[in-house]
PDB file of N, CA and C in Angstrom:
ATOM      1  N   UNK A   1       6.218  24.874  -1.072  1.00  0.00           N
ATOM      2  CA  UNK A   1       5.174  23.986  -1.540  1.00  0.00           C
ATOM      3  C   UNK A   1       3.976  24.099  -0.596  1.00  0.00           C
ATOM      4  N   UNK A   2       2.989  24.138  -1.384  1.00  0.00           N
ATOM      5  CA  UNK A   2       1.841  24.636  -0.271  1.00  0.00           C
ATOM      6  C   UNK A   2       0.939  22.994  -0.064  1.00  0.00           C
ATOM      7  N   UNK A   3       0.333  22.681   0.780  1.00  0.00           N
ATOM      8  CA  UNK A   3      -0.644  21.766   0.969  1.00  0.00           C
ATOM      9  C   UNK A   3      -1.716  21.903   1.597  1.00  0.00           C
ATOM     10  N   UNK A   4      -3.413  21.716   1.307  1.00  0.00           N
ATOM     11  CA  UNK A   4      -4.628  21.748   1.740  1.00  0.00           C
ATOM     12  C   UNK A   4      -5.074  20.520   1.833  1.00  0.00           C
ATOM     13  N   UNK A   5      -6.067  20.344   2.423  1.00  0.00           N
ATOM     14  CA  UNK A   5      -6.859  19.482   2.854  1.00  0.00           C
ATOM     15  C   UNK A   5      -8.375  19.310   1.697  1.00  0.00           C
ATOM     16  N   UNK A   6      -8.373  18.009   0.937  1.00  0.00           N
ATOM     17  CA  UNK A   6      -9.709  17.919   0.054  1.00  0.00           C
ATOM     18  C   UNK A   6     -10.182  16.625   0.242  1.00  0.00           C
ATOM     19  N   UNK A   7     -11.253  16.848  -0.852  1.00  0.00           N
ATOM     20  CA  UNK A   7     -11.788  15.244  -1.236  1.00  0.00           C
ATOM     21  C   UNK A   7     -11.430  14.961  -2.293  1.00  0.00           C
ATOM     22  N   UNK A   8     -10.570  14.135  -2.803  1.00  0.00           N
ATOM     23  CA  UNK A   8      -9.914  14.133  -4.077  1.00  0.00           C
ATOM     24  C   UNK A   8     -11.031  12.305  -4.317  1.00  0.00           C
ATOM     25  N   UNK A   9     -11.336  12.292  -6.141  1.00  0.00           N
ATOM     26  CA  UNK A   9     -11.676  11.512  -5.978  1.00  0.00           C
ATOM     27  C   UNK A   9     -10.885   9.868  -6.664  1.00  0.00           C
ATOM     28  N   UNK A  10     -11.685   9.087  -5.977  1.00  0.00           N
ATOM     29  CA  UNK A  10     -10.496   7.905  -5.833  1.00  0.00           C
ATOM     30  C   UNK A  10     -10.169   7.073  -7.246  1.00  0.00           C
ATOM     31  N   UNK A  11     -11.226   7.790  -8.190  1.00  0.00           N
ATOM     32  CA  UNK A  11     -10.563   7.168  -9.441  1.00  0.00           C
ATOM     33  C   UNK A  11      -9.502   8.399 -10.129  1.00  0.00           C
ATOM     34  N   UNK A  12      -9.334   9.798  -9.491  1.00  0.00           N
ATOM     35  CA  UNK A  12      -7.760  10.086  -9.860  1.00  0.00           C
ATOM     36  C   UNK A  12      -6.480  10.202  -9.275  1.00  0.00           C
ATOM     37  N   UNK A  13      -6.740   9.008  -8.400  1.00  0.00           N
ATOM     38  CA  UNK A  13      -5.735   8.824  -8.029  1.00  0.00           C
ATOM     39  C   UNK A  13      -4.789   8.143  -8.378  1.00  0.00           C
ATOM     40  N   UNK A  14      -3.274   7.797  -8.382  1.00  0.00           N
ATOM     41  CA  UNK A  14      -2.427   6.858  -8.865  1.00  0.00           C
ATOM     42  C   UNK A  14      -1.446   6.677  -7.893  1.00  0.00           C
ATOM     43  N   UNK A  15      -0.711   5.226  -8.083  1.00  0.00           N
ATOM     44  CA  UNK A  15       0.235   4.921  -7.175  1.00  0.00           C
ATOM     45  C   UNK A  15       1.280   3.963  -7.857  1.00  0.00           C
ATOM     46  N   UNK A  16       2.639   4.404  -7.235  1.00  0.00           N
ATOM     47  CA  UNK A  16       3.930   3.770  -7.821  1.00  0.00           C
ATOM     48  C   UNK A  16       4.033   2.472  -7.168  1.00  0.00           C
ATOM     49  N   UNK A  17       3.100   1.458  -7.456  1.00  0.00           N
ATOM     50  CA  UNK A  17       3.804   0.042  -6.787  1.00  0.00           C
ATOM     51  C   UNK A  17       3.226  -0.701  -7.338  1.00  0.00           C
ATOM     52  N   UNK A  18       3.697  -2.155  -6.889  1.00  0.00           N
ATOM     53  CA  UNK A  18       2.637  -3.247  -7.707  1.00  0.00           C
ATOM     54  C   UNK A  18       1.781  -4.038  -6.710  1.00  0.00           C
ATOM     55  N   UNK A  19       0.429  -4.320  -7.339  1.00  0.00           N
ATOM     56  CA  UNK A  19      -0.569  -4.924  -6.644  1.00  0.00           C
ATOM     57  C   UNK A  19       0.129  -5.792  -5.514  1.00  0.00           C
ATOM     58  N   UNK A  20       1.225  -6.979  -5.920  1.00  0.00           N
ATOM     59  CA  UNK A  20       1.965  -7.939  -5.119  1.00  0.00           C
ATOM     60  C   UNK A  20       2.185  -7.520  -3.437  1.00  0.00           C
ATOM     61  N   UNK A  21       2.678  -5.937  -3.902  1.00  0.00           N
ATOM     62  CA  UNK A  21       3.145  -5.179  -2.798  1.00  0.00           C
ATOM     63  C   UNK A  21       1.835  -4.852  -1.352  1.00  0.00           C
ATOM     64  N   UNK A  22       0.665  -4.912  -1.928  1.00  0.00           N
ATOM     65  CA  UNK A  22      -0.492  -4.422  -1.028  1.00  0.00           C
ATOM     66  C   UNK A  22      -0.219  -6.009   0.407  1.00  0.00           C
ATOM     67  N   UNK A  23      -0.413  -5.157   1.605  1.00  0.00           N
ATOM     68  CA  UNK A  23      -0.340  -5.914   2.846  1.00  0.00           C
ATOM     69  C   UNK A  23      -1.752  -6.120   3.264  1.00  0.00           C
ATOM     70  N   UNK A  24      -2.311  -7.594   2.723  1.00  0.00           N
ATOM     71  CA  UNK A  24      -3.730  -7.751   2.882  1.00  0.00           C
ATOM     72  C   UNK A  24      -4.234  -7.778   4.427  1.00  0.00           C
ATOM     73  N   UNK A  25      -3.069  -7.417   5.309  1.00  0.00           N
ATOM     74  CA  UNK A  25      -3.695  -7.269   6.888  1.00  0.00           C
ATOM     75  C   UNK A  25      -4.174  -5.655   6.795  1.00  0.00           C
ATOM     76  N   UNK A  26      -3.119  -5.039   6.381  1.00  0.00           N
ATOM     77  CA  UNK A  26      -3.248  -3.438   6.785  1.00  0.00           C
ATOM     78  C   UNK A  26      -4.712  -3.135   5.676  1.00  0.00           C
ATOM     79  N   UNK A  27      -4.591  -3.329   4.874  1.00  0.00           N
ATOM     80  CA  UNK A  27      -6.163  -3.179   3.702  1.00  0.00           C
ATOM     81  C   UNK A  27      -7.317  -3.808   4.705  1.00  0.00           C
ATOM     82  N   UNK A  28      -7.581  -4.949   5.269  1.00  0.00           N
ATOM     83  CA  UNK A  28      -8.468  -5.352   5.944  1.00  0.00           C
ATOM     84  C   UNK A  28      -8.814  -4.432   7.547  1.00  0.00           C
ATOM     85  N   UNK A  29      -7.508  -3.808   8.085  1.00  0.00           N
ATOM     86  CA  UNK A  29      -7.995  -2.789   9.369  1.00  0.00           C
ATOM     87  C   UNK A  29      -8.092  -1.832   8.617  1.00  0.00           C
ATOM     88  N   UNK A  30      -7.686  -1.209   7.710  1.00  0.00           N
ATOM     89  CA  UNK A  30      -8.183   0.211   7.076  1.00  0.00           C
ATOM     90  C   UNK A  30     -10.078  -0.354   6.697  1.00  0.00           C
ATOM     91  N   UNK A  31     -10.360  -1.287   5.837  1.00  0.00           N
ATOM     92  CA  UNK A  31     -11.252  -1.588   5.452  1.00  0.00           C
ATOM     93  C   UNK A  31     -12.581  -1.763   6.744  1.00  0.00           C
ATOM     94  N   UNK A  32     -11.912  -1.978   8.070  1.00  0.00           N
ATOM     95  CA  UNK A  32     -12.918  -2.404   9.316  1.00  0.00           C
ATOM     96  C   UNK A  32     -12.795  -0.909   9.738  1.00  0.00           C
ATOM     97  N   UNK A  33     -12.086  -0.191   9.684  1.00  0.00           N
ATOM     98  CA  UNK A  33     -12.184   1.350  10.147  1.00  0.00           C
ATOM     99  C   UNK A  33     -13.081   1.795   9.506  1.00  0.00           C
ATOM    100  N   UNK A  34     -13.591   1.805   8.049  1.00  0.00           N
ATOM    101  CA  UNK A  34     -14.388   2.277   7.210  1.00  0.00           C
ATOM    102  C   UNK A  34     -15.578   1.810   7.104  1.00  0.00           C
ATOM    103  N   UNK A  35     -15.821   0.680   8.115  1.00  0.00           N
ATOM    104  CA  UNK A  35     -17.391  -0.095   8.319  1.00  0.00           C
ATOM    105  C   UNK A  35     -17.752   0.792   9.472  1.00  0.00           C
ATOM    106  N   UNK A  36     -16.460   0.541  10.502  1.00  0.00           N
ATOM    107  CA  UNK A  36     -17.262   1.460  11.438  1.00  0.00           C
ATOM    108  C   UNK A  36     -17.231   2.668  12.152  1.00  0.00           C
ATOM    109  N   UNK A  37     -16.041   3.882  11.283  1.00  0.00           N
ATOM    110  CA  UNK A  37     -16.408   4.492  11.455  1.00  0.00           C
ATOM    111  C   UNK A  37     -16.665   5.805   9.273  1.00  0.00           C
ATOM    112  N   UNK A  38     -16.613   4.843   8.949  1.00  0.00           N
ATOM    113  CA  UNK A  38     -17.166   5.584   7.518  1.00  0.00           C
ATOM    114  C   UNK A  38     -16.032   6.572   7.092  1.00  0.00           C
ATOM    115  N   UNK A  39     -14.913   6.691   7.164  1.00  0.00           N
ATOM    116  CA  UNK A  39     -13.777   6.953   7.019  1.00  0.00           C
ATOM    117  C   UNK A  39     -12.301   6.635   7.663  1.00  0.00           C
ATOM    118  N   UNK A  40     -11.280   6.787   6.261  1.00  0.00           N
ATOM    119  CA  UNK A  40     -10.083   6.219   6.588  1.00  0.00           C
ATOM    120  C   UNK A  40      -9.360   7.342   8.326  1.00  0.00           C
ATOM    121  N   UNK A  41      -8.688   6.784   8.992  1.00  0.00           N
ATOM    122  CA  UNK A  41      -8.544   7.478  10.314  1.00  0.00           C
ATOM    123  C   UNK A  41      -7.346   8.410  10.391  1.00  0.00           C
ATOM    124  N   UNK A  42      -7.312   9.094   9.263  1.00  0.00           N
ATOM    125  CA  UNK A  42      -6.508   9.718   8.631  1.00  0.00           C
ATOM    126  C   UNK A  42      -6.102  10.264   7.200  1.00  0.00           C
ATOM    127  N   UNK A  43      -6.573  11.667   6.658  1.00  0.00           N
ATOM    128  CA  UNK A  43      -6.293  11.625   5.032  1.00  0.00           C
ATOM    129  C   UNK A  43      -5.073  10.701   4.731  1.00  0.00           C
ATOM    130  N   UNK A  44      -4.996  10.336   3.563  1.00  0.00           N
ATOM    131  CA  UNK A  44      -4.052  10.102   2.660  1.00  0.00           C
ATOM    132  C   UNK A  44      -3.168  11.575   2.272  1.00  0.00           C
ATOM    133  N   UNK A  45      -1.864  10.988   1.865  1.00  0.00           N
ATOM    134  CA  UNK A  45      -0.897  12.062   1.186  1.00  0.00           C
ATOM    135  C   UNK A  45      -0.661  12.185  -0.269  1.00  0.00           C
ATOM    136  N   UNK A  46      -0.909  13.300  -1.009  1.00  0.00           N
ATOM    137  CA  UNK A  46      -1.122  13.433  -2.132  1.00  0.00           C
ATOM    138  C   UNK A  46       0.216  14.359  -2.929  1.00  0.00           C
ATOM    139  N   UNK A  47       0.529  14.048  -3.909  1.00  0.00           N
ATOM    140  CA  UNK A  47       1.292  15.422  -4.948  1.00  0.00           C
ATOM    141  C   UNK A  47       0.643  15.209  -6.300  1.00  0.00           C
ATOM    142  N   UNK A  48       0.569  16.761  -6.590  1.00  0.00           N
ATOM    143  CA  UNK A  48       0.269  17.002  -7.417  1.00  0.00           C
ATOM    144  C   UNK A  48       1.645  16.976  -9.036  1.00  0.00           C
ATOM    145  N   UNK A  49       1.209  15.996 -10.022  1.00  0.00           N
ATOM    146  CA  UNK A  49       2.496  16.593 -10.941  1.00  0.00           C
ATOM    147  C   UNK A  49       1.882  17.377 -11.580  1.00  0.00           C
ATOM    148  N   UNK A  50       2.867  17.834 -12.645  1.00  0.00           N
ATOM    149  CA  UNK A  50       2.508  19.048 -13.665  1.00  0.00           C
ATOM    150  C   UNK A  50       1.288  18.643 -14.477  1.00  0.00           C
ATOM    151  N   UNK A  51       0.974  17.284 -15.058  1.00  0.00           N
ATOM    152  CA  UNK A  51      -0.023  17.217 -15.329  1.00  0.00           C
ATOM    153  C   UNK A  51      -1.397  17.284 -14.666  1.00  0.00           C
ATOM    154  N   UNK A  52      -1.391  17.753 -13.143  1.00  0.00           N
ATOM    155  CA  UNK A  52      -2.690  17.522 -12.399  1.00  0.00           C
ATOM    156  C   UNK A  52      -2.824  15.593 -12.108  1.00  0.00           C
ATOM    157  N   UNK A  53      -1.776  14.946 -12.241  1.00  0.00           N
ATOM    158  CA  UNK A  53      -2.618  13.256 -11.881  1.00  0.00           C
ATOM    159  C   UNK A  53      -1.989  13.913 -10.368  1.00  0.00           C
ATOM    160  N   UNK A  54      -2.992  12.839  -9.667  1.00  0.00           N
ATOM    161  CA  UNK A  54      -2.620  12.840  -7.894  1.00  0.00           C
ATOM    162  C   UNK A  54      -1.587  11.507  -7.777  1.00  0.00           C
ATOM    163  N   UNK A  55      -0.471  11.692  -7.337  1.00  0.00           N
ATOM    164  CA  UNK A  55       0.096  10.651  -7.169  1.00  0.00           C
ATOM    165  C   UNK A  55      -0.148  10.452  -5.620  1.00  0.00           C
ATOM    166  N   UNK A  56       0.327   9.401  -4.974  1.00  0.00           N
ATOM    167  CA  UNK A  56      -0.552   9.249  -3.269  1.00  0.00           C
ATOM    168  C   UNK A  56       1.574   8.971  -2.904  1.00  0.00           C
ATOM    169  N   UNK A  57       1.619   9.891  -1.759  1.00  0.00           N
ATOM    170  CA  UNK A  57       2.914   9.734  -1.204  1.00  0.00           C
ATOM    171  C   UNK A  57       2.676   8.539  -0.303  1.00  0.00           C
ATOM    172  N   UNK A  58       1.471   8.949   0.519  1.00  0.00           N
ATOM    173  CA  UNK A  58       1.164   7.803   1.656  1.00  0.00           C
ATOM    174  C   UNK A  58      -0.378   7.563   2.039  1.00  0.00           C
ATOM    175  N   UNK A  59      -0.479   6.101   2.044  1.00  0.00           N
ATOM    176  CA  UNK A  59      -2.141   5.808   2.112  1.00  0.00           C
ATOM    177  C   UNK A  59      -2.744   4.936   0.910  1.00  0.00           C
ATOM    178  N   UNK A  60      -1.837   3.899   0.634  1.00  0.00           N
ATOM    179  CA  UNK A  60      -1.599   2.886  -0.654  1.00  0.00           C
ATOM    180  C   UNK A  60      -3.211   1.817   0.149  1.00  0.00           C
ATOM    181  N   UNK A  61      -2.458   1.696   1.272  1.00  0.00           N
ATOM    182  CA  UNK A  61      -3.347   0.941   1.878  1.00  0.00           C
ATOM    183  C   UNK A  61      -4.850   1.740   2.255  1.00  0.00           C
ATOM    184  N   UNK A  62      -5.003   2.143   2.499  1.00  0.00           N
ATOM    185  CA  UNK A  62      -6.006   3.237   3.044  1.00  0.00           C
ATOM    186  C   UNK A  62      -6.584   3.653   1.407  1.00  0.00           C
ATOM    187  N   UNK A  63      -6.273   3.874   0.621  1.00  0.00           N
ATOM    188  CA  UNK A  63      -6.833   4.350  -0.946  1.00  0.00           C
ATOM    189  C   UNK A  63      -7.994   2.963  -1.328  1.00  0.00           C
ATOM    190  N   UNK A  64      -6.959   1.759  -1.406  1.00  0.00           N
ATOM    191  CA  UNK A  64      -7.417   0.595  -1.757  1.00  0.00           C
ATOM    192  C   UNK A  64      -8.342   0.011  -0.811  1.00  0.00           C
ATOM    193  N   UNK A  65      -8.572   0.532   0.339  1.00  0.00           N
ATOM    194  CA  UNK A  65     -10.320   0.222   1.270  1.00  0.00           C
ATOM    195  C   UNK A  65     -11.082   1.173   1.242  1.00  0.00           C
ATOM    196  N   UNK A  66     -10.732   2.061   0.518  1.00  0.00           N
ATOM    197  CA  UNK A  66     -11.642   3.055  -0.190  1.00  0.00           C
ATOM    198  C   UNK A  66     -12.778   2.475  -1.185  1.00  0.00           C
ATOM    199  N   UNK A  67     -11.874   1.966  -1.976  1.00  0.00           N
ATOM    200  CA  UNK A  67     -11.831   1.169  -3.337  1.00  0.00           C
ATOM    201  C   UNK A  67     -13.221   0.369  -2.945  1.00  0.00           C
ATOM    202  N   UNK A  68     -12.357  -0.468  -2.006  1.00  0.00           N
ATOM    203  CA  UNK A  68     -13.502  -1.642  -1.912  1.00  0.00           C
ATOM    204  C   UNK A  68     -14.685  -1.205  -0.803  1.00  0.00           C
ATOM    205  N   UNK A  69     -14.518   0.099  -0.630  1.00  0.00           N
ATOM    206  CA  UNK A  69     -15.799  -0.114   0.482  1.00  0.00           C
ATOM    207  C   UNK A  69     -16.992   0.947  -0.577  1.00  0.00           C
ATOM    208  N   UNK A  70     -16.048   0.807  -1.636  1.00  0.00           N
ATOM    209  CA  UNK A  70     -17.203   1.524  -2.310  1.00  0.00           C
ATOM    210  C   UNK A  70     -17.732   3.346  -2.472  1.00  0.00           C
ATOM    211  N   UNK A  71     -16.333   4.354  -1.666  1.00  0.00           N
ATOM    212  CA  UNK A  71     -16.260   5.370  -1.450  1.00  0.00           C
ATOM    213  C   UNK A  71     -15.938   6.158  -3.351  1.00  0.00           C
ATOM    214  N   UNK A  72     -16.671   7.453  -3.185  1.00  0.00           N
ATOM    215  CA  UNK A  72     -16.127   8.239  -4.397  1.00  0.00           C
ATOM    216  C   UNK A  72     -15.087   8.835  -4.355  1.00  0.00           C
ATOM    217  N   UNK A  73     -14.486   9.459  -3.137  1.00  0.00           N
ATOM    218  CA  UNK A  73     -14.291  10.379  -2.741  1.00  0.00           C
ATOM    219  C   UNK A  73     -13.242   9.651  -1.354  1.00  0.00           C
ATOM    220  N   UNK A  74     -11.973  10.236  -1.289  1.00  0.00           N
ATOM    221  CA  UNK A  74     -11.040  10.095   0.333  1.00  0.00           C
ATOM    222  C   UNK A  74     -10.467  11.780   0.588  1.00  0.00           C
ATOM    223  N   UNK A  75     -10.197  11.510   1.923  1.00  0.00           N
ATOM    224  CA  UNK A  75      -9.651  12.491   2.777  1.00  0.00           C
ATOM    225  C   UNK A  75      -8.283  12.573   1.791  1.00  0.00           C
ATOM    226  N   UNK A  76      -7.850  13.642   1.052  1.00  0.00           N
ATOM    227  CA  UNK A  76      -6.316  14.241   1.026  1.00  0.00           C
ATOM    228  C   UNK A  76      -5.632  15.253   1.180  1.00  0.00           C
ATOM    229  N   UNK A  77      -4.433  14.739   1.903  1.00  0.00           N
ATOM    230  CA  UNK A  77      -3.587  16.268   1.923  1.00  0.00           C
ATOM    231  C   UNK A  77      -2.766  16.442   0.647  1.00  0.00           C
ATOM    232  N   UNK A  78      -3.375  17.412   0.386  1.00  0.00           N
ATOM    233  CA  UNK A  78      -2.420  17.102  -1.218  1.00  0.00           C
ATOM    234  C   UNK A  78      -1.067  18.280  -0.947  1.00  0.00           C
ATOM    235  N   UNK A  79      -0.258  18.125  -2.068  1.00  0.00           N
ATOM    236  CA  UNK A  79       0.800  18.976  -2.052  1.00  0.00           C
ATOM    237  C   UNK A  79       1.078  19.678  -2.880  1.00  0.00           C
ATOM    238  N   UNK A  80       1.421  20.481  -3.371  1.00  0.00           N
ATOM    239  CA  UNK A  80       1.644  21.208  -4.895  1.00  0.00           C
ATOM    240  C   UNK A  80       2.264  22.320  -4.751  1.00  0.00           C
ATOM    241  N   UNK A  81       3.174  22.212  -5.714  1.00  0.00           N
ATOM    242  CA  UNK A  81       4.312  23.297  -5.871  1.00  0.00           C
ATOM    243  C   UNK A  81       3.533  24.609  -7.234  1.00  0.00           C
ATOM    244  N   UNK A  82       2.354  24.101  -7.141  1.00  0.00           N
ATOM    245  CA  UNK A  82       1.638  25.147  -8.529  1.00  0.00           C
ATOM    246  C   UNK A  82       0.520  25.934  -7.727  1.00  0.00           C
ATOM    247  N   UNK A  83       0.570  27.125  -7.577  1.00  0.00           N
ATOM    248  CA  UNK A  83      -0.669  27.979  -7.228  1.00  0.00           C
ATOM    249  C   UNK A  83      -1.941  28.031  -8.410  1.00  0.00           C
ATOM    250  N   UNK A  84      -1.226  27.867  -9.233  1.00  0.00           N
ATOM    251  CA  UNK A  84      -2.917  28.071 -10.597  1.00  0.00           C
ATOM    252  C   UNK A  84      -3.267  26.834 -10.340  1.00  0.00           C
ATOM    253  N   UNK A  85      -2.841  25.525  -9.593  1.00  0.00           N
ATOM    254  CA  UNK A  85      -3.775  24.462  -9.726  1.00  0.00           C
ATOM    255  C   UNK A  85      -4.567  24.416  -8.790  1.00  0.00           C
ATOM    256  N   UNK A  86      -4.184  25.073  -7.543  1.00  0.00           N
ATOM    257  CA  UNK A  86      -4.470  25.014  -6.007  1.00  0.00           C
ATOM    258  C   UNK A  86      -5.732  25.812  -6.077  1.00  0.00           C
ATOM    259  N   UNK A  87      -5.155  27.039  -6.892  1.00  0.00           N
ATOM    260  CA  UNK A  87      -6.668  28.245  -6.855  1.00  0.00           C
ATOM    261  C   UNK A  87      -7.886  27.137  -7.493  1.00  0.00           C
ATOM    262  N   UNK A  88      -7.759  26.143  -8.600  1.00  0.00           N
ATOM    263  CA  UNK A  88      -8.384  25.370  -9.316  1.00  0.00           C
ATOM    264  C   UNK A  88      -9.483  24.821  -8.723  1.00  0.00           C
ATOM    265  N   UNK A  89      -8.446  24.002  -7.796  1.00  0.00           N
ATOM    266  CA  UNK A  89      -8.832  23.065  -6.600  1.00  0.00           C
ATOM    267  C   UNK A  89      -9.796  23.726  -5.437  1.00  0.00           C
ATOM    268  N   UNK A  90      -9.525  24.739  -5.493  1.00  0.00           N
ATOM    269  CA  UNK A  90     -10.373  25.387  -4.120  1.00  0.00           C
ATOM    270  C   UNK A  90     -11.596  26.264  -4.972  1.00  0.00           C
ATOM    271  N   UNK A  91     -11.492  26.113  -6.188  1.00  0.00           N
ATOM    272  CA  UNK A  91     -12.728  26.420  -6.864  1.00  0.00           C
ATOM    273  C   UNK A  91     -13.726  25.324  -6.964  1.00  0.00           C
ATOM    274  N   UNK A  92     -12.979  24.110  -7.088  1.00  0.00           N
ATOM    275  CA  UNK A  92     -13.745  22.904  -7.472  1.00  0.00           C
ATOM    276  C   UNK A  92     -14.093  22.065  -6.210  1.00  0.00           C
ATOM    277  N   UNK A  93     -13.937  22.832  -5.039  1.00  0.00           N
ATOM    278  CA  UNK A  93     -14.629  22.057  -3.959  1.00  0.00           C
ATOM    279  C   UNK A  93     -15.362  21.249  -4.011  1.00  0.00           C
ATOM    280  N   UNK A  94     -16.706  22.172  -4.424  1.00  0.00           N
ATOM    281  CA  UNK A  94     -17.962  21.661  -4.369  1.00  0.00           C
ATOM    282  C   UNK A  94     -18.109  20.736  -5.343  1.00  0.00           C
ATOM    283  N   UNK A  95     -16.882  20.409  -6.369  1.00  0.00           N
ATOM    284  CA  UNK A  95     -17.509  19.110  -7.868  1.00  0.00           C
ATOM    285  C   UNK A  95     -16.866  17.734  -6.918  1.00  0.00           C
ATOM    286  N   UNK A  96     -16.135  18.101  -5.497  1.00  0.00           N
ATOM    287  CA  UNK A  96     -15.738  16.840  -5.180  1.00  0.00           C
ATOM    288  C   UNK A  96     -16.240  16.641  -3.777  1.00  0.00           C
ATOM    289  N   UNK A  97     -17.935  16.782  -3.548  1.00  0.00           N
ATOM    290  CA  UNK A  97     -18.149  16.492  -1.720  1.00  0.00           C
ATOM    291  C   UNK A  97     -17.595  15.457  -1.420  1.00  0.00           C
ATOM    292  N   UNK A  98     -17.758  15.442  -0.166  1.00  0.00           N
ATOM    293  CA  UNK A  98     -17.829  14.115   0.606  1.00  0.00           C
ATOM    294  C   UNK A  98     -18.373  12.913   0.476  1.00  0.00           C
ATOM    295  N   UNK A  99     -18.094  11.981   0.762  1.00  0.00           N
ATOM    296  CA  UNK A  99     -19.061  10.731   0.538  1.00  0.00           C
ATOM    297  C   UNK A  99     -19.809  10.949   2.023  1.00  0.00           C
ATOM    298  N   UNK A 100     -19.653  11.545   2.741  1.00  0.00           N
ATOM    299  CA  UNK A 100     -20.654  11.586   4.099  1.00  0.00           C
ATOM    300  C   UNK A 100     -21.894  11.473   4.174  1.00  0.00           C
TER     301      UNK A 100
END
């Protein structure tokens, strides 16, 4: 399984849990990391399924002060067991800059 480093953006992302579950301390220091220093302090972890959705392995918290700080775009390491999506992905760099 190969994994790179992108800007995946934060409305395709998805996650297996329920809102209930979010730890409104850890969302609020991810969220003060992102005031001051304009990114999460660490990508998020990504897989790719067969359909191309990004599911997030790790960074539930860190996605969701994305959310609210108003970002297009987060740090991911994504994962994928598919080379035709990866070649995809490293074509489509440039449709996903940075929010920098």
């Amino acid at each position: 399984m190969a994994r790179e480093l992108y800007h995946v953006p934060v409305s395709r992302l998805r996650a297996d849990y329920w809102p209930e579950q979010m730890r409104a301390g850890t969302v609020e220091r991810a969220l003060a990391h992102y005031r001051k220093y304009g990114q999460p302090f660490r990508p998020i972890m990504v897989d790719v399924d067969p359909d191309g959705v990004f599911w997030i392995i790790d960074g539930r918290h860190r996605w969701e002060a994305a959310k609210r700080f108003g970002r297009r775009t987060i740090r991911a390491d994504v994962w994928c067991d598919n080379p035709a999506f990866l070649g995809r992905m490293r074509r489509a760099r440039d449709w996903y800059p940075p929010d920098d």
